[in-house]
N, C-alpha and C. Protein backbone atom coordinates (compact mmCIF):
# COMPACT_ATOMS: atom_id res chain seq x y z
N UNK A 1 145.78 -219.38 -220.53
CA UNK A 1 147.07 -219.76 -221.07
C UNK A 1 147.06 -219.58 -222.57
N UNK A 2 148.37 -219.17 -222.66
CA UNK A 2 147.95 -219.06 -224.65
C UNK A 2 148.18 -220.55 -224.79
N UNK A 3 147.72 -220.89 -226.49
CA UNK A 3 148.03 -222.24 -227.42
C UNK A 3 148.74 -222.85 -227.35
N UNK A 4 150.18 -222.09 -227.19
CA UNK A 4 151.61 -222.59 -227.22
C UNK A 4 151.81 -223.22 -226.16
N UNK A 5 151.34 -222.56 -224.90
CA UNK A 5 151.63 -223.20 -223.27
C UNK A 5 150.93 -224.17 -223.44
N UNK A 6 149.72 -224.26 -223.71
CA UNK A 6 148.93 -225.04 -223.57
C UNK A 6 148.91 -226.55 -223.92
N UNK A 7 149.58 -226.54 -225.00
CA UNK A 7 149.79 -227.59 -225.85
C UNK A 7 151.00 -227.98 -225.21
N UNK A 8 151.93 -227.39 -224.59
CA UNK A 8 153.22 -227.54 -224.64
C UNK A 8 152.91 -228.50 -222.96
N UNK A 9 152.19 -228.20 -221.76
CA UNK A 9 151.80 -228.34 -221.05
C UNK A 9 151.19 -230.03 -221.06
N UNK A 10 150.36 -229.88 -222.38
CA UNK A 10 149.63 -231.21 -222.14
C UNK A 10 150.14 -231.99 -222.84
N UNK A 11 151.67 -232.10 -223.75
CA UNK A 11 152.26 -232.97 -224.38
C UNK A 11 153.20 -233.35 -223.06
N UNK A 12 153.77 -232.25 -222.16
CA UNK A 12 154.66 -232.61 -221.60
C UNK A 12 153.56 -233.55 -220.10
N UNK A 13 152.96 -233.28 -219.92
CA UNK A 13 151.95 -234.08 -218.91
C UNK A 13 151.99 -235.37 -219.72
N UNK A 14 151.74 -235.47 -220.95
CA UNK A 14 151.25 -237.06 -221.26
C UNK A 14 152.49 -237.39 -221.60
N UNK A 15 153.54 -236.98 -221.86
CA UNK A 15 155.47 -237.57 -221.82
C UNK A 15 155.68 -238.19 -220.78
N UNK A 16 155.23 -237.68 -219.45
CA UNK A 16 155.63 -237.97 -218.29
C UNK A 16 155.00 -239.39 -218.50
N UNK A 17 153.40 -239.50 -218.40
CA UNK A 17 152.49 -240.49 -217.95
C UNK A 17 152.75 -241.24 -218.80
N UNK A 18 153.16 -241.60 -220.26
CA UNK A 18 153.81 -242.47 -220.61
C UNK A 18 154.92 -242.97 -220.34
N UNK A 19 155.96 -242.56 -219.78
CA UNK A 19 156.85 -242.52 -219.21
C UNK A 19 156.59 -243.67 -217.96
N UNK A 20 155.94 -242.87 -216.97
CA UNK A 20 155.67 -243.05 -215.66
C UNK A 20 154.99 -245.15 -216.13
N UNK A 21 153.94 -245.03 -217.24
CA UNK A 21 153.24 -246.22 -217.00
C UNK A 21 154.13 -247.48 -218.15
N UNK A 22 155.15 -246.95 -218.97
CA UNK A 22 156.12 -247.76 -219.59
C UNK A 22 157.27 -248.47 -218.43
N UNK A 23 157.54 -247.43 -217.57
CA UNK A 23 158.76 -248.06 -216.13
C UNK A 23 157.77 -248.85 -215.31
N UNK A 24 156.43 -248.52 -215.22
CA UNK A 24 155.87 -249.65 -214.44
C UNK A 24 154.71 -250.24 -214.25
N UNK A 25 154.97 -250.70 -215.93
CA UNK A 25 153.59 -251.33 -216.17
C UNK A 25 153.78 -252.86 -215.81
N UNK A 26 155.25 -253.16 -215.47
CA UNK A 26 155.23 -254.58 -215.10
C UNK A 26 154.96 -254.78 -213.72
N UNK A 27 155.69 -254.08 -213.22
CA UNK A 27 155.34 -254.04 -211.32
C UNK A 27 154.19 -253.55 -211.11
N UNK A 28 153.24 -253.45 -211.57
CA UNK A 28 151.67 -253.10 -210.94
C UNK A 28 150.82 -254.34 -210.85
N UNK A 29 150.27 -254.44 -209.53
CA UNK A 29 148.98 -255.44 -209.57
C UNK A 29 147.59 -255.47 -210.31
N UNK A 30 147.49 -253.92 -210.98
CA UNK A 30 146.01 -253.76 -211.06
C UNK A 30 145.97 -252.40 -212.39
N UNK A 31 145.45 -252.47 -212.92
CA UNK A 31 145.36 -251.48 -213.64
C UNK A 31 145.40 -250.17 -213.01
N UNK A 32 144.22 -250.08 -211.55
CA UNK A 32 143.77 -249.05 -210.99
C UNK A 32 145.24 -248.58 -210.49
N UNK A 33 146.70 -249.26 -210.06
CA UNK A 33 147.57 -248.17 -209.99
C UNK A 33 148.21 -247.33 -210.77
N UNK A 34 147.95 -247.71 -212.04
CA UNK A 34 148.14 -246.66 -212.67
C UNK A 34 146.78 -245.86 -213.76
N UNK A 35 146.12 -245.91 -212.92
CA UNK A 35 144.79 -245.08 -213.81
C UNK A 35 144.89 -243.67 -213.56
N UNK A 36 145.78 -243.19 -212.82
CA UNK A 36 146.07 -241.76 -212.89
C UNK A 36 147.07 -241.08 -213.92
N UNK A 37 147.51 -242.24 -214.12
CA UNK A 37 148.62 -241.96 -215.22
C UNK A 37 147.58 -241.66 -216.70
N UNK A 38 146.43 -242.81 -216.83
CA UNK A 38 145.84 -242.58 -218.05
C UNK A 38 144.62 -241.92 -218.07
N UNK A 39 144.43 -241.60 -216.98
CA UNK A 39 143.70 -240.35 -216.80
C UNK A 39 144.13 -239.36 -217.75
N UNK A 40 145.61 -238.77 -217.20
CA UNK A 40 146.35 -238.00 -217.51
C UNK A 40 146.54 -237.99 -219.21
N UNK A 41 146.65 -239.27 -219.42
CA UNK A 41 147.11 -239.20 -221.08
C UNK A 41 145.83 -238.25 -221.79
N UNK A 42 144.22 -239.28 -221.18
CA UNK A 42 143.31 -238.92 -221.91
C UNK A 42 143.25 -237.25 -222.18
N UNK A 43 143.22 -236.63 -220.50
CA UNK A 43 143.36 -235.27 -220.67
C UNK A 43 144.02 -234.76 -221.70
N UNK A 44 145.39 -235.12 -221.76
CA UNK A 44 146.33 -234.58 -222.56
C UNK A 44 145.96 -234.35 -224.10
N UNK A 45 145.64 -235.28 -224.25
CA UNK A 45 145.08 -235.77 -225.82
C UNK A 45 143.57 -234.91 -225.72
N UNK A 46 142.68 -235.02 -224.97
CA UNK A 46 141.58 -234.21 -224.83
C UNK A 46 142.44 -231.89 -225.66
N UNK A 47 142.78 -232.28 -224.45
CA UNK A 47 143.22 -230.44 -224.21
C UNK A 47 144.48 -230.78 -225.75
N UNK A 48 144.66 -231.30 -226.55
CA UNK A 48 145.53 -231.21 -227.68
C UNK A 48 144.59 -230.91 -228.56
N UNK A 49 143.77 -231.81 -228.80
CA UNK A 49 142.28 -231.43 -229.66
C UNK A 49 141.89 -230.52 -229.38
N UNK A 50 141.85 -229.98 -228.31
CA UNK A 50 141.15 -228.80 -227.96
C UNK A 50 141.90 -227.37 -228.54
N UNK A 51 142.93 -227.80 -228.59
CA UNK A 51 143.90 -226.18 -229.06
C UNK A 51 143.86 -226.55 -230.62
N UNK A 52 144.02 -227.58 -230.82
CA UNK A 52 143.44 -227.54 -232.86
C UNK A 52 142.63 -227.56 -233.03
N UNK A 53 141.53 -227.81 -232.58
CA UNK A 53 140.21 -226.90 -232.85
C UNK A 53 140.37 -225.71 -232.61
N UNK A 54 141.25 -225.18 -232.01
CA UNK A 54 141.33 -223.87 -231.74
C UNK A 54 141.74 -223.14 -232.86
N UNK A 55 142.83 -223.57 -233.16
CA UNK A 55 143.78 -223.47 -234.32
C UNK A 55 143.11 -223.40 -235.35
N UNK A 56 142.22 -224.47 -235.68
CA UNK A 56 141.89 -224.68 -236.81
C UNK A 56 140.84 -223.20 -237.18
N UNK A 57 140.30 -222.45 -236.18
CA UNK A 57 138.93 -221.65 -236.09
C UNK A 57 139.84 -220.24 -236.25
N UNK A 58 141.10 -220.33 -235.83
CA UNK A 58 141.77 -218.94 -236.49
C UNK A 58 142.07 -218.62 -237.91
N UNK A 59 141.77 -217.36 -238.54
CA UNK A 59 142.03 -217.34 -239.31
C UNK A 59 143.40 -217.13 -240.30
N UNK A 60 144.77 -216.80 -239.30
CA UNK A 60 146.28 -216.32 -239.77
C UNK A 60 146.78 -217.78 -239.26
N UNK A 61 146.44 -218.85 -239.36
CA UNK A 61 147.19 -220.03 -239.29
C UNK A 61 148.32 -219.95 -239.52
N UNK A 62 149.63 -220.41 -238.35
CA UNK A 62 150.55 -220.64 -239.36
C UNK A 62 151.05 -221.94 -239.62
N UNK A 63 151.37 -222.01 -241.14
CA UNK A 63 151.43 -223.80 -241.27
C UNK A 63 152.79 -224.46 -240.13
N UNK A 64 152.97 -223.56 -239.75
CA UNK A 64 154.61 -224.14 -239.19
C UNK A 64 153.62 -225.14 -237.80
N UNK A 65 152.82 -224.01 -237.10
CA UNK A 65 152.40 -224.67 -236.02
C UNK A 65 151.14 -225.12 -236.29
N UNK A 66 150.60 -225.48 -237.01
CA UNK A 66 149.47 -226.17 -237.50
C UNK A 66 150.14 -227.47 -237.59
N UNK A 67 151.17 -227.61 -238.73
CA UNK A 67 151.75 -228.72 -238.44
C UNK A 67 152.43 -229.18 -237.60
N UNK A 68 152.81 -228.84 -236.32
CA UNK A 68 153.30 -229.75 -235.28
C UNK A 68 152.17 -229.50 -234.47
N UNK A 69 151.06 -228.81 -234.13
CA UNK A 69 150.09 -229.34 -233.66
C UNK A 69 149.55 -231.07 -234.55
N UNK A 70 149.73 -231.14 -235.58
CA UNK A 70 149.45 -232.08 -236.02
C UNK A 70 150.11 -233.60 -236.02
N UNK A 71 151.75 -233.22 -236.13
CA UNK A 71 152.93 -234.06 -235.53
C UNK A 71 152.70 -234.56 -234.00
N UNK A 72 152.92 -233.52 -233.23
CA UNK A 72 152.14 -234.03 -231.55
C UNK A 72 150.80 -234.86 -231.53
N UNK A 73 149.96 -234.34 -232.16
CA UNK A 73 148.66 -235.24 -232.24
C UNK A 73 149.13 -236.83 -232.64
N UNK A 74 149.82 -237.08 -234.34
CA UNK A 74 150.21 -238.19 -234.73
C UNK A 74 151.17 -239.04 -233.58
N UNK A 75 151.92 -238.01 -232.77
CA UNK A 75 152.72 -239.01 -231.94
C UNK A 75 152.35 -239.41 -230.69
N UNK A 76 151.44 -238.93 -230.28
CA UNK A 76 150.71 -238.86 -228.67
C UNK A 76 149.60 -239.91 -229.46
N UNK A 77 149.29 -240.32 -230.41
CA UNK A 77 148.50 -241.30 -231.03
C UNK A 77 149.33 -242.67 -230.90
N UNK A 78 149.89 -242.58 -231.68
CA UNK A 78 151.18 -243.47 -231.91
C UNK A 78 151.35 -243.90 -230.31
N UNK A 79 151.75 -243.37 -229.73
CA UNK A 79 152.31 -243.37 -228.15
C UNK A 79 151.21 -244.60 -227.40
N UNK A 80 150.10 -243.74 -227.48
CA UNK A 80 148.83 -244.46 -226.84
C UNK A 80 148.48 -245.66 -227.05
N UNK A 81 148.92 -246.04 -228.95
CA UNK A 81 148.63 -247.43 -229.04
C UNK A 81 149.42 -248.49 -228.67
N UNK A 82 150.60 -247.80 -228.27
CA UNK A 82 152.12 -248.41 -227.56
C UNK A 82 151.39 -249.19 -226.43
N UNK A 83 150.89 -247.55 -225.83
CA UNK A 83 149.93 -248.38 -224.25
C UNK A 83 149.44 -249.23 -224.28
N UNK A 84 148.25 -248.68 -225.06
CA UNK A 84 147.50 -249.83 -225.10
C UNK A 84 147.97 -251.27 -225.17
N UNK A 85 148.80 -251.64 -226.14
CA UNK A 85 149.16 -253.28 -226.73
C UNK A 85 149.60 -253.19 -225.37
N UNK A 86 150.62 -252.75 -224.67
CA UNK A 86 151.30 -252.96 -223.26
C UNK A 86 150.32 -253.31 -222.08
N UNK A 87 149.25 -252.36 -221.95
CA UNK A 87 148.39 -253.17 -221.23
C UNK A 87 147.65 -254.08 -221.49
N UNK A 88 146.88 -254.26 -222.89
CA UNK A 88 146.54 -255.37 -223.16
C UNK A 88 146.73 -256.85 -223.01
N UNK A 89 148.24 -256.74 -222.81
CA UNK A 89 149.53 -257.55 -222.88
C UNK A 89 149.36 -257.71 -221.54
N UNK A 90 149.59 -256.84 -220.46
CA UNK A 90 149.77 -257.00 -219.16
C UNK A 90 148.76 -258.01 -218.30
N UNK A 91 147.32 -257.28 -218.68
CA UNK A 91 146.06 -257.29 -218.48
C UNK A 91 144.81 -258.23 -218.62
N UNK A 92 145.15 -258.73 -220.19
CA UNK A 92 144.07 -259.15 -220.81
C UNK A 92 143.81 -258.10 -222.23
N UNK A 93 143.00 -259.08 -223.31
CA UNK A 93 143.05 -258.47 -224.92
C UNK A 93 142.27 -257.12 -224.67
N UNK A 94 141.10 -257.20 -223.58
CA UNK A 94 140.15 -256.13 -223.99
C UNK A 94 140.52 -255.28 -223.06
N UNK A 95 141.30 -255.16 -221.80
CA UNK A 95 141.56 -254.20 -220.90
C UNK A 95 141.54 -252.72 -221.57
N UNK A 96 142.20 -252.77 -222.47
CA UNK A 96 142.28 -250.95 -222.98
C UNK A 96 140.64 -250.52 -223.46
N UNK A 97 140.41 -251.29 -223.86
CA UNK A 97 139.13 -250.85 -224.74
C UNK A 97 137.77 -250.52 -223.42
N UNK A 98 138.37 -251.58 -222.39
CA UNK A 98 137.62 -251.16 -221.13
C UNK A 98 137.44 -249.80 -220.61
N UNK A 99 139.15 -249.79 -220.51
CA UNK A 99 139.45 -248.33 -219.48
C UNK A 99 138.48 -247.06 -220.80
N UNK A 100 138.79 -248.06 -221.61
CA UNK A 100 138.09 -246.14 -222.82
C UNK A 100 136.77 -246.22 -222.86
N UNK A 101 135.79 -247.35 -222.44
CA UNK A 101 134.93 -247.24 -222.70
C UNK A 101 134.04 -246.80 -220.83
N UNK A 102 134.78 -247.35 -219.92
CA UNK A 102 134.75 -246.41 -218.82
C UNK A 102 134.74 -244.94 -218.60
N UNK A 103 136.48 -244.48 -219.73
CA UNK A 103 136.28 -243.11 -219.57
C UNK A 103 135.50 -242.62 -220.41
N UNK A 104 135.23 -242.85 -221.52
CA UNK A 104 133.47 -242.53 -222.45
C UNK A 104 132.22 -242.35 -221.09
N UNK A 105 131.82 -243.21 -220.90
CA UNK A 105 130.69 -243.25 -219.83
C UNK A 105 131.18 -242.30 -218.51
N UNK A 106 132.18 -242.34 -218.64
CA UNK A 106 132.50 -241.01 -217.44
C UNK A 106 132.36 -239.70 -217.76
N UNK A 107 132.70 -239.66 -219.15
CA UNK A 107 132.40 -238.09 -219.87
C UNK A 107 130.79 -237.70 -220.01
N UNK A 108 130.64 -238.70 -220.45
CA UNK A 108 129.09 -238.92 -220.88
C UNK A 108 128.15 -238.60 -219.68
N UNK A 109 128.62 -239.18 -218.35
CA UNK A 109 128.06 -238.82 -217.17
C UNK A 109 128.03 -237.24 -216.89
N UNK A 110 129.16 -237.18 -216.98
CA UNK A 110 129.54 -235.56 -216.39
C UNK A 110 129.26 -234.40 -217.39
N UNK A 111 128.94 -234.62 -218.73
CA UNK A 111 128.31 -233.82 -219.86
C UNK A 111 126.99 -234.02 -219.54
N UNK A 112 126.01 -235.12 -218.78
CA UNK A 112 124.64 -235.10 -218.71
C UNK A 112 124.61 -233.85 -216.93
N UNK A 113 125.73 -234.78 -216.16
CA UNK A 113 125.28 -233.65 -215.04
C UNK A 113 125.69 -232.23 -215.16
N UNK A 114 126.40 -231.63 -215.98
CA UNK A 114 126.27 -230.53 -216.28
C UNK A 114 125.03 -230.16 -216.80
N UNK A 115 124.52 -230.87 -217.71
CA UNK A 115 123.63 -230.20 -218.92
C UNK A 115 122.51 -230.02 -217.68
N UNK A 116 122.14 -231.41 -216.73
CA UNK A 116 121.19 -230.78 -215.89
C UNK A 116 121.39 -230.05 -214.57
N UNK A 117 122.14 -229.37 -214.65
CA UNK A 117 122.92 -228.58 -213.33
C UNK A 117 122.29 -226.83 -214.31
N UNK A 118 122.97 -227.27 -215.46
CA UNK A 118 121.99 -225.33 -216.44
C UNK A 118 120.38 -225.70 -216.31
N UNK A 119 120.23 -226.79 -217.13
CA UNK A 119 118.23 -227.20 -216.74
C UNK A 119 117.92 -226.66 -215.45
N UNK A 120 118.08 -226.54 -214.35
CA UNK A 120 118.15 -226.71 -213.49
C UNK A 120 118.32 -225.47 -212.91
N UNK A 121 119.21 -224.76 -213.19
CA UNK A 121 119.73 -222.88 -213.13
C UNK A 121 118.66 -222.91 -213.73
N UNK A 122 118.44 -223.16 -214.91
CA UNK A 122 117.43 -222.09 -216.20
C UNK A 122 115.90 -222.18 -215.41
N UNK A 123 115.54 -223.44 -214.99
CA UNK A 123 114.41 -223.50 -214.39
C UNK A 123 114.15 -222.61 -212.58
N UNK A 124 115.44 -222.66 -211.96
CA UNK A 124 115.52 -221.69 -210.81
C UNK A 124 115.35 -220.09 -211.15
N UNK A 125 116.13 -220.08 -211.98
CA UNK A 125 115.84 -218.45 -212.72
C UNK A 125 114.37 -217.59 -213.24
N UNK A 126 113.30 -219.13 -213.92
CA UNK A 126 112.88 -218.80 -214.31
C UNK A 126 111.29 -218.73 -212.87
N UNK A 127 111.52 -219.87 -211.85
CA UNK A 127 111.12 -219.32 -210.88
C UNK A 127 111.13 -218.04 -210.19
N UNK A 128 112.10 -217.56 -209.99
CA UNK A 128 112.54 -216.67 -209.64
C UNK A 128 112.14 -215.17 -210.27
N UNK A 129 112.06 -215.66 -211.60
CA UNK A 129 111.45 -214.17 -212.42
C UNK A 129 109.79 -214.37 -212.42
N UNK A 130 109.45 -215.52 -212.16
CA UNK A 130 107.89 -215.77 -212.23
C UNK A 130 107.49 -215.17 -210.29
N UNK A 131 107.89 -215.40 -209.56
CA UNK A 131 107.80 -214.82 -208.21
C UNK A 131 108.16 -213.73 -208.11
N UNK A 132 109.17 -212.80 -208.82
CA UNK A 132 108.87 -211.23 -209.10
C UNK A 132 108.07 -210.83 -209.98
N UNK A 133 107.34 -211.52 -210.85
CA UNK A 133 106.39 -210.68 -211.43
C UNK A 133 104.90 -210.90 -211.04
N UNK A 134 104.78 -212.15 -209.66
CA UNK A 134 103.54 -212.33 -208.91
C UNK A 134 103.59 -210.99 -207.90
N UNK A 135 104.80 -211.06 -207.62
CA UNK A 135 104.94 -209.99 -206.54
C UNK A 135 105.03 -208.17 -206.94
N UNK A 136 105.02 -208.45 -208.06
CA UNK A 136 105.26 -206.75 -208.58
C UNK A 136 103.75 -206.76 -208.91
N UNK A 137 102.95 -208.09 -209.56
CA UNK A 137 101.51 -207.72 -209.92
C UNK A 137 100.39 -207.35 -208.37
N UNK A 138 100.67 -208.67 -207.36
CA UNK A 138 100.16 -208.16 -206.52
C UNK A 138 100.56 -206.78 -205.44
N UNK A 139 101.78 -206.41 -205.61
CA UNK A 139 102.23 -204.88 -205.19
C UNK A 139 100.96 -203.92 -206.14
N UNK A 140 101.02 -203.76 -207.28
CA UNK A 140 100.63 -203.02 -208.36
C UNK A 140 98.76 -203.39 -207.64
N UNK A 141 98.19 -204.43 -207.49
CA UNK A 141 96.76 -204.35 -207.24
C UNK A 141 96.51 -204.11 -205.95
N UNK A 142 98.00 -204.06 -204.90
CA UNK A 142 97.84 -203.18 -203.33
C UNK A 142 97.55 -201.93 -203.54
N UNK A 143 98.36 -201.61 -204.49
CA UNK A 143 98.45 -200.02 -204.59
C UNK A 143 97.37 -199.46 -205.31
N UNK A 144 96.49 -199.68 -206.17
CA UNK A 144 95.92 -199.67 -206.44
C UNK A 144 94.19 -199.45 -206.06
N UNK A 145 94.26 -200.70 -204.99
CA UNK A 145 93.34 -200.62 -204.04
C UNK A 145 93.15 -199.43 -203.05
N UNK A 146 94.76 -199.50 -202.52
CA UNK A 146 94.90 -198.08 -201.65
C UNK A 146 94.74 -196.83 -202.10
N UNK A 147 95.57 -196.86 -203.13
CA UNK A 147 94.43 -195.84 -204.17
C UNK A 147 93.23 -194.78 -204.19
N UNK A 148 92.34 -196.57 -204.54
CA UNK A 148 90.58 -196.33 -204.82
C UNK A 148 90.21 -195.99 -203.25
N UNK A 149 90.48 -196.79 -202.28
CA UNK A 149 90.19 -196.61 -200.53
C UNK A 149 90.82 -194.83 -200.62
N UNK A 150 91.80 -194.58 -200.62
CA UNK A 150 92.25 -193.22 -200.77
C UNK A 150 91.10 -192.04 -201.47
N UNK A 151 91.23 -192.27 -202.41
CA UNK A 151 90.19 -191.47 -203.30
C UNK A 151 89.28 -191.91 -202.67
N UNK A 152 88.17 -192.46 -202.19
CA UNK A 152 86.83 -193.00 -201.49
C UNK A 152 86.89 -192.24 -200.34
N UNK A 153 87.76 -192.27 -199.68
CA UNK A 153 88.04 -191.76 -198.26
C UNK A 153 87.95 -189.54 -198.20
N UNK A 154 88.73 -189.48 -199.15
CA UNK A 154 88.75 -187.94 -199.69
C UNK A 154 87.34 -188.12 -200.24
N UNK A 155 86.55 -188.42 -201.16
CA UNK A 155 85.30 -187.99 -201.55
C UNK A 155 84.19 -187.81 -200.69
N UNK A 156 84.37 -189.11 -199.56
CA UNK A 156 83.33 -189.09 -198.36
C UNK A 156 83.77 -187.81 -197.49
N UNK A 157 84.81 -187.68 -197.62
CA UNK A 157 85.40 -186.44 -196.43
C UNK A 157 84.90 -185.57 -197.45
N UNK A 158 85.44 -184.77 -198.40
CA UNK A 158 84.58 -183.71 -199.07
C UNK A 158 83.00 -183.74 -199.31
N UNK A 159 82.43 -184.62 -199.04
CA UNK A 159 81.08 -184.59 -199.36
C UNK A 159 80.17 -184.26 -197.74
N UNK A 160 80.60 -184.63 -197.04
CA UNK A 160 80.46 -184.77 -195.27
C UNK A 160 81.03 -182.95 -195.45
N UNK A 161 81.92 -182.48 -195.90
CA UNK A 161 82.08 -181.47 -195.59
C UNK A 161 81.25 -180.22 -196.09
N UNK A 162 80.81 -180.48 -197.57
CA UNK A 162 79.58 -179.88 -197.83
C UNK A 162 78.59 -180.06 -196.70
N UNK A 163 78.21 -181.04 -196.84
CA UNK A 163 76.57 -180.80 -195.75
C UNK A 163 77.28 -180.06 -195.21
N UNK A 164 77.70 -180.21 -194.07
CA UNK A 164 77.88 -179.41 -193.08
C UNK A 164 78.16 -177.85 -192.92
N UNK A 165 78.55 -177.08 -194.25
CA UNK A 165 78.85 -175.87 -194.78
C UNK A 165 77.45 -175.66 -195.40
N UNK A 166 76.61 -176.27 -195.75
CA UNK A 166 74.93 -176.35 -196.07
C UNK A 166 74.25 -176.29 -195.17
């Protein structure tokens, strides 16, 4: 997707989910019915950072959209702390700080099982190249052998064939 979609995509995803968890943050029993909603925000806000870092790494910036990448950022900020006090409010003082420190340890999880899912490739791979080069060395000392048995076999046959011409 280009920048533009992209951004445009994950402001309008977290419009909704604010939306969605402002109409019914009073009628919910539990946080967990609407944790899809702030799922959603986090993403949103995730993949926003993600295209200004993007932004930021090009070099023909233009200030027009630099700055409303930056406006969207300030207001999807703004927005969130709306949430937050709202659930706090709903919930209890520390509820928000919960759900973020949940989704921290959830990232944190899934950045370690990646990292050992490559450990893990890198070490299969490197099996893998260590068992072709057992197998190309012991090919190389078959052949080799067959070889010397080869040549041994022709010398006894030429030598057997003298006498016998003697």
């Amino acid at each position: 997707m280009e920048p533009i979609t992209t951004a445009v995509a994950a402001i309008t995803a977290a419009s909704n989910a604010i939306s969605f968890i402002k109409a019914r943050i009073n009628d919910v029993q539990s946080v967990t019915e609407i944790s899809g909603q702030i799922s959603t925000l986090f993403d949103a806000q995730k993949k926003l950072n993600e295209e200004r870092n993007k932004q930021a790494s090009v070099s023909d910036i233009s200030f027009k959209g630099s700055l409303d990448a930056v406006l969207e950022a300030k207001k999807l900020q703004e927005q969130m702390q709306e949430i937050k006090t709202m659930i706090n409010l709903r919930f209890g003082p520390n509820t928000w700080q919960e759900i973020v420190d949940h989704h921290n340890k959830a990232l944190r999880e899934q950045r370690e099982a990646q990292a050992q899912a490559r450990r893990e490739a890198i070490r299969k791979a490197k099996e893998i190249e260590e068992t072709i080069k057992t197998m190309l060395l012991v090919a190389g000392i078959i052949l080799v052998a067959i070889a010397l048995f080869a040549f041994l076999f022709v010398t006894v046959a030429q030598s057997n064939v003298e006498e016998i011409i003697l």
